[in-house]
Protein backbone atom coordinates (compact mmCIF):
# COMPACT_ATOMS: atom_id res chain seq x y z
CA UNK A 1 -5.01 -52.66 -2.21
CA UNK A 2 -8.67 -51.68 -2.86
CA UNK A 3 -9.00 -51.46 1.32
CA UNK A 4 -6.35 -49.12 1.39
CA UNK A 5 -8.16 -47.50 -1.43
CA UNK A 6 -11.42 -46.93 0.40
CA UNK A 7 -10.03 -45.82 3.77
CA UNK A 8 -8.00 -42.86 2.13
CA UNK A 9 -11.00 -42.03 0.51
CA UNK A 10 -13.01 -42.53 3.47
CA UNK A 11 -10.89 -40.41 5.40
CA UNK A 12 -10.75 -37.64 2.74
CA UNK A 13 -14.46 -37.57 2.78
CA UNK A 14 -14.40 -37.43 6.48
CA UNK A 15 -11.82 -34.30 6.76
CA UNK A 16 -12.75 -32.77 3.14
CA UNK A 17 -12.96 -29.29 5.27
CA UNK A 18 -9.49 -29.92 7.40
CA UNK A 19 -7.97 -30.65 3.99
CA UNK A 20 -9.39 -27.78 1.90
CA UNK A 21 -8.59 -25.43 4.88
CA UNK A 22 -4.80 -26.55 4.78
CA UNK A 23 -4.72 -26.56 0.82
CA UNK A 24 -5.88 -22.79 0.80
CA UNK A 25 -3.11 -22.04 3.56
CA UNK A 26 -0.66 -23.38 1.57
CA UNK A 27 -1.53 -21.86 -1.94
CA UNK A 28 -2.09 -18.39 0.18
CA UNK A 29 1.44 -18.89 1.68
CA UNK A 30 3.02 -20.09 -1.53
CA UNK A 31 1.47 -17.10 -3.85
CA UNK A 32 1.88 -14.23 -0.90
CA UNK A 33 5.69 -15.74 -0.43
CA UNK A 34 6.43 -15.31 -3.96
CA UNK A 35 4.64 -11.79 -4.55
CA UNK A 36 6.44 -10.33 -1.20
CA UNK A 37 9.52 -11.68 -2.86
CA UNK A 38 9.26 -10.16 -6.56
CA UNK A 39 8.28 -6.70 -5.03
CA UNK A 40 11.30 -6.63 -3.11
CA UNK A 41 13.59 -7.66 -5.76
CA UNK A 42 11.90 -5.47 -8.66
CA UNK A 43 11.77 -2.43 -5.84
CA UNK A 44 15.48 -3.05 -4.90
CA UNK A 45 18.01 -0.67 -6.79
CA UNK A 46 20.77 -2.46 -8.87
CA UNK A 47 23.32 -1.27 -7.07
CA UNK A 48 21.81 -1.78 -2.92
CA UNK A 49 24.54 -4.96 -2.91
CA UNK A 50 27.61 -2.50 -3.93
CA UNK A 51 26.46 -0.37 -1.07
CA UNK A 52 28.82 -0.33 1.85
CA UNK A 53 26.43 1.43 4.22
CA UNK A 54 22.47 1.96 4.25
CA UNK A 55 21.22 5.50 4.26
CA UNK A 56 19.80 7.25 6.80
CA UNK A 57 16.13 6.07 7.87
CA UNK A 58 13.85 8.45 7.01
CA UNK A 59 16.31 11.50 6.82
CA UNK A 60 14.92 14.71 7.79
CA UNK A 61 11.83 13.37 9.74
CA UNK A 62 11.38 13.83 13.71
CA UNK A 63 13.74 12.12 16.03
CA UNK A 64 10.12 10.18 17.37
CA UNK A 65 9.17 9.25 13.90
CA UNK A 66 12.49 7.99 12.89
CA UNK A 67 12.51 5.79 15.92
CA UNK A 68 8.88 4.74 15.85
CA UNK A 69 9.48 3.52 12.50
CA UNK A 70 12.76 1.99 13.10
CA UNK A 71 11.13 -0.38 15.54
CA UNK A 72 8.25 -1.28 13.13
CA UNK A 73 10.75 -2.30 10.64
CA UNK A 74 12.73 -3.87 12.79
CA UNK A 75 9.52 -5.98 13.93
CA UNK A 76 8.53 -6.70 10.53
CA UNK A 77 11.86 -8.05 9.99
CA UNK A 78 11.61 -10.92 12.83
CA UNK A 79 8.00 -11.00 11.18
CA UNK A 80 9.63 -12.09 8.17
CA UNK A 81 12.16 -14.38 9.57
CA UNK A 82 9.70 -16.39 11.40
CA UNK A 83 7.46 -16.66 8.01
CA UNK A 84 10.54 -17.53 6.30
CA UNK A 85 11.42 -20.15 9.13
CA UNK A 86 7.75 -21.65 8.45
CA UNK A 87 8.05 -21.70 4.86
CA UNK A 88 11.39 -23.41 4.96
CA UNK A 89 9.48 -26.53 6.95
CA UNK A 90 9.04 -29.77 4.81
CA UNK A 91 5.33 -29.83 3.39
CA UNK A 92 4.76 -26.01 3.49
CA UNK A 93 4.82 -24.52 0.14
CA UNK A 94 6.90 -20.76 -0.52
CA UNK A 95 9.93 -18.97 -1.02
CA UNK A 96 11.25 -20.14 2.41
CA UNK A 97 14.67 -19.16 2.41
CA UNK A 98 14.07 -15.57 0.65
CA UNK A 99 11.43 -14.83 3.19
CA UNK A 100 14.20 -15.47 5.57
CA UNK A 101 16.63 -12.93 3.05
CA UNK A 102 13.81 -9.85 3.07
CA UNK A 103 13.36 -10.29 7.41
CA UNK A 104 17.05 -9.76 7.30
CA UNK A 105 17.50 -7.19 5.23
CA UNK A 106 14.41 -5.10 7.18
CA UNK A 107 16.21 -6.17 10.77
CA UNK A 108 19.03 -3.73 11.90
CA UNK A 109 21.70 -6.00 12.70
CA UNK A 110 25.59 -6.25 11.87
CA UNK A 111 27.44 -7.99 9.31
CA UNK A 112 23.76 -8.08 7.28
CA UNK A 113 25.61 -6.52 4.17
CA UNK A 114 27.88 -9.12 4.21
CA UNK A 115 25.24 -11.74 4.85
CA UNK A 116 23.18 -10.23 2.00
CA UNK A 117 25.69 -10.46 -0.64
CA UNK A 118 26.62 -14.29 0.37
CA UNK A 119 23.25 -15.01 -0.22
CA UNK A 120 21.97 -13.42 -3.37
CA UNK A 121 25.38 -13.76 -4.76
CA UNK A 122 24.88 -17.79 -4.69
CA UNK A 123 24.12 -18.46 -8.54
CA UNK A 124 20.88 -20.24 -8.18
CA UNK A 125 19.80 -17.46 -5.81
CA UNK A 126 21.26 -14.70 -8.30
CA UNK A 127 19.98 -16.23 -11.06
CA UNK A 128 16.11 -16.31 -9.85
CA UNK A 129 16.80 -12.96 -8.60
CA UNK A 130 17.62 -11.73 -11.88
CA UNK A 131 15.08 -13.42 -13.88
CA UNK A 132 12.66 -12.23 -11.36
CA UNK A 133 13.90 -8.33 -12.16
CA UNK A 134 14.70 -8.78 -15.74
CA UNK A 135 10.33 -10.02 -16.08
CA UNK A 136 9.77 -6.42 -14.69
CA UNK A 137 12.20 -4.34 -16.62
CA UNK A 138 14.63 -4.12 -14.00
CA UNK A 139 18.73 -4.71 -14.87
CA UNK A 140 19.83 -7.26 -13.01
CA UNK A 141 22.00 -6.45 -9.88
CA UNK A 142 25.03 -6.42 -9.51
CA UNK A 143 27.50 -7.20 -6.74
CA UNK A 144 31.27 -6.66 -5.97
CA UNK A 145 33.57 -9.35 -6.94
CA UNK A 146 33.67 -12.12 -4.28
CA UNK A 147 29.98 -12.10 -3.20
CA UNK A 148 28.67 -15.55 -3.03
CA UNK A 149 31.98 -17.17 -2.53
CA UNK A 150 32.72 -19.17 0.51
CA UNK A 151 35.39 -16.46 1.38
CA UNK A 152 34.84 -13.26 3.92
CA UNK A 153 33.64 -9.72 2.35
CA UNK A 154 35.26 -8.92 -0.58
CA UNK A 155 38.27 -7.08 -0.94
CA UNK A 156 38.36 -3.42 -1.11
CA UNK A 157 34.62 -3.25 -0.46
CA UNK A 158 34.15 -3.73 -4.30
């Protein structure tokens, strides 16, 4: 017992910089995770899950800019999927699987309404989401009858 005592602390002594370097990775990805997270879900209007369609992108702007920034978002979006990926690994600390939820919702792709309301309408999901919103002032959201269940989009788009 006390050998295996004195070679973990041997071998903490021995990587004390490896070690520190990964703890600091992990509290940065942890505490980023979770801020990225509760400014999405404060900024978010209470209503974006009733929303059949999104609006325009940047309405009114030059055909250039509107695409220009289309691809950014769309690239921040696999960005965010990866990160969310990576935080969803065993042993790395964060909001893995609402990383994953904010890439999708930047990415342009179909059925992401759909996949959106499946997943915040989950209660554990909906429930962190609203305390999250509700420590900010924000109402919580709200979504059309059927989101979160294990059935297709709900009926009548409401």
């Amino acid at each position: 017992m006390m050998d295996a005592l004195r070679a973990a602390l041997s071998f903490v002594q021995a990587h004390r910089e490896q070690i520190a370097i990964g703890a600091g990775v992990g509290l940065v990805s942890f505490v980023g995770g979770m801020a990225l997270v509760a400014f999405v879900l404060v900024r978010m209007p209470e209503d974006y899950l009733e929303k059949e369609e999104e609006e325009p992108f940047l309405p009114g702007r030059p055909a250039w800019m509107r695409v220009s920034a289309r691809i950014g978002k769309n690239l921040l979006g696999v960005l965010g999927v990866a990160l969310g990926v990576m935080l969803s690994l065993p042993g790395v600390p964060g909001p893995g699987a609402l990383v994953i939820l904010i890439g999708v919702m930047l990415l342009d792709i179909p059925g992401k309404r759909r996949l959106e309301r499946r997943f915040l309408g989950a209660p554990k999901m909906r429930s962190f989401a609203d305390r999250v919103r509700a420590r900010f002032g924000r109402p919580p959201l709200r979504a059309p009858a059927g989101a979160g269940s294990g059935g297709s989009s709900p009926p009548g788009g409401r």
